[in-house]
Protein backbone atom coordinates (compact mmCIF):
# COMPACT_ATOMS: atom_id res chain seq x y z
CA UNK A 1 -21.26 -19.14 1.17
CA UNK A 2 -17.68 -19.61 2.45
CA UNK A 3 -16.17 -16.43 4.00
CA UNK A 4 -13.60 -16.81 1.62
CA UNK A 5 -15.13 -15.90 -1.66
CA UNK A 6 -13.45 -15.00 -4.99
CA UNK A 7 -14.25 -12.54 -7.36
CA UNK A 8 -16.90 -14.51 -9.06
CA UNK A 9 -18.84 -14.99 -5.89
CA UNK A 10 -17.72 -18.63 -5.43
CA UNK A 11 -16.62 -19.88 -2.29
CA UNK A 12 -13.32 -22.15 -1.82
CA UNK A 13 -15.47 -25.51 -1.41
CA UNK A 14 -17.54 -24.47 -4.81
CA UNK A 15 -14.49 -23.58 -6.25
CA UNK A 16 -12.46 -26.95 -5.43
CA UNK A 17 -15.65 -28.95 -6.47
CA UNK A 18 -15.43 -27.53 -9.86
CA UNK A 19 -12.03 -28.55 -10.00
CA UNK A 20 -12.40 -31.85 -9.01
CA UNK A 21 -15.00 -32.10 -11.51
CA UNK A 22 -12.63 -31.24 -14.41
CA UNK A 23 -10.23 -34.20 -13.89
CA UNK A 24 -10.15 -37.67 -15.17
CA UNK A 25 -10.88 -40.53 -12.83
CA UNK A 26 -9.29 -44.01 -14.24
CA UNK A 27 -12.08 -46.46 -12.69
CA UNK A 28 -14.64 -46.96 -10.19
CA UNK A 29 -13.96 -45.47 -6.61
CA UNK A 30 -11.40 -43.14 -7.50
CA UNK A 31 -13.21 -39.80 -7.74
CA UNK A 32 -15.22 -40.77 -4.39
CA UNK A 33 -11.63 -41.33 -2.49
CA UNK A 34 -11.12 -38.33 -3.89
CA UNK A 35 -14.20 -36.39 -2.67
CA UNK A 36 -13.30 -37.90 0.55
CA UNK A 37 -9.67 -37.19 0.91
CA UNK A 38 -9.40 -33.72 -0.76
CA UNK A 39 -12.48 -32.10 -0.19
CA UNK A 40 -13.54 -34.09 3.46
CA UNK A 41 -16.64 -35.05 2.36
CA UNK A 42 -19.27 -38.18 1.98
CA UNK A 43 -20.01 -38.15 -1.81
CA UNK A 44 -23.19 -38.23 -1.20
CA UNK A 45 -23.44 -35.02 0.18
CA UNK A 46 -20.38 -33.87 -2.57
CA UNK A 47 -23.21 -34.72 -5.29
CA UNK A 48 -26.02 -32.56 -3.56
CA UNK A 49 -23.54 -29.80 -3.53
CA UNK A 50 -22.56 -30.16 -7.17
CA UNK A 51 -26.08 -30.04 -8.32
CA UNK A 52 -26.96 -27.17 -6.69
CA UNK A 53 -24.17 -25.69 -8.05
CA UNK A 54 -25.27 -26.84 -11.45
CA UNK A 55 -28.21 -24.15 -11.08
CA UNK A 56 -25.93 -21.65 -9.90
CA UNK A 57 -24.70 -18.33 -12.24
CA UNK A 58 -22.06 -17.98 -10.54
CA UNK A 59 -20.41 -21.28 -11.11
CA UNK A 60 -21.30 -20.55 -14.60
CA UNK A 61 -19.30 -17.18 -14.87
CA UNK A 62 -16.40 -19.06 -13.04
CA UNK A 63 -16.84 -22.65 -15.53
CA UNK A 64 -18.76 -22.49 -18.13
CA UNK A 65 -17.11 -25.46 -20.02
CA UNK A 66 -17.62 -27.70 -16.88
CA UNK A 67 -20.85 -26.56 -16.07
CA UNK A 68 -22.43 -26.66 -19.31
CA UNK A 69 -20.78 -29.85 -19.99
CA UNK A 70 -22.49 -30.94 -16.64
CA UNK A 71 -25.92 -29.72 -17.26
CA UNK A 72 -26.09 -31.38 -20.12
CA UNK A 73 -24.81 -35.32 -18.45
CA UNK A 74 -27.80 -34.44 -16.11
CA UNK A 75 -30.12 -33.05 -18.73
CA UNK A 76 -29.82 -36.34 -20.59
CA UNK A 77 -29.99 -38.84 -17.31
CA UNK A 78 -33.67 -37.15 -16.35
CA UNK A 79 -34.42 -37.56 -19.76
CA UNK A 80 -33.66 -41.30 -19.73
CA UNK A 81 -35.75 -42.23 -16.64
């Protein structure tokens, strides 16, 4: 966890991902430049992180709209396959 953790628990980097989920992207590429630029990282590894934090309380105290919202894209992609 980042040594700069907020109230809920969350570190900055689970924080900003959260964020980043909330926001519209207008077309293809534009949310990975973003994972890139903003939060430095390969969007592979940006996805890894955001499922985890799928399964994680705390991001659920601190989002519950995204997070449900979330679960419930990856819920129905698992179901599909």
């Amino acid at each position: 966890m980042d040594e700069d953790a907020g109230e809920q628990g969350l570190g900055r980097r689970e924080r900003d991902i959260l964020a980043l989920e909330r926001r519209g992207f207008s077309g293809p590429g534009v949310k990975e430049r973003a994972i890139r630029e903003e939060l430095g990282l390969a969007p592979v590894r940006y996805y890894q992180l955001l499922n985890a934090l799928l399964d994680d309380p705390r991001a659920l105290a601190h989002d519950p709209v995204t997070v449900n919202r979330l679960r419930r894209v990856r819920e129905r992609r698992r179901t599909e396959r």
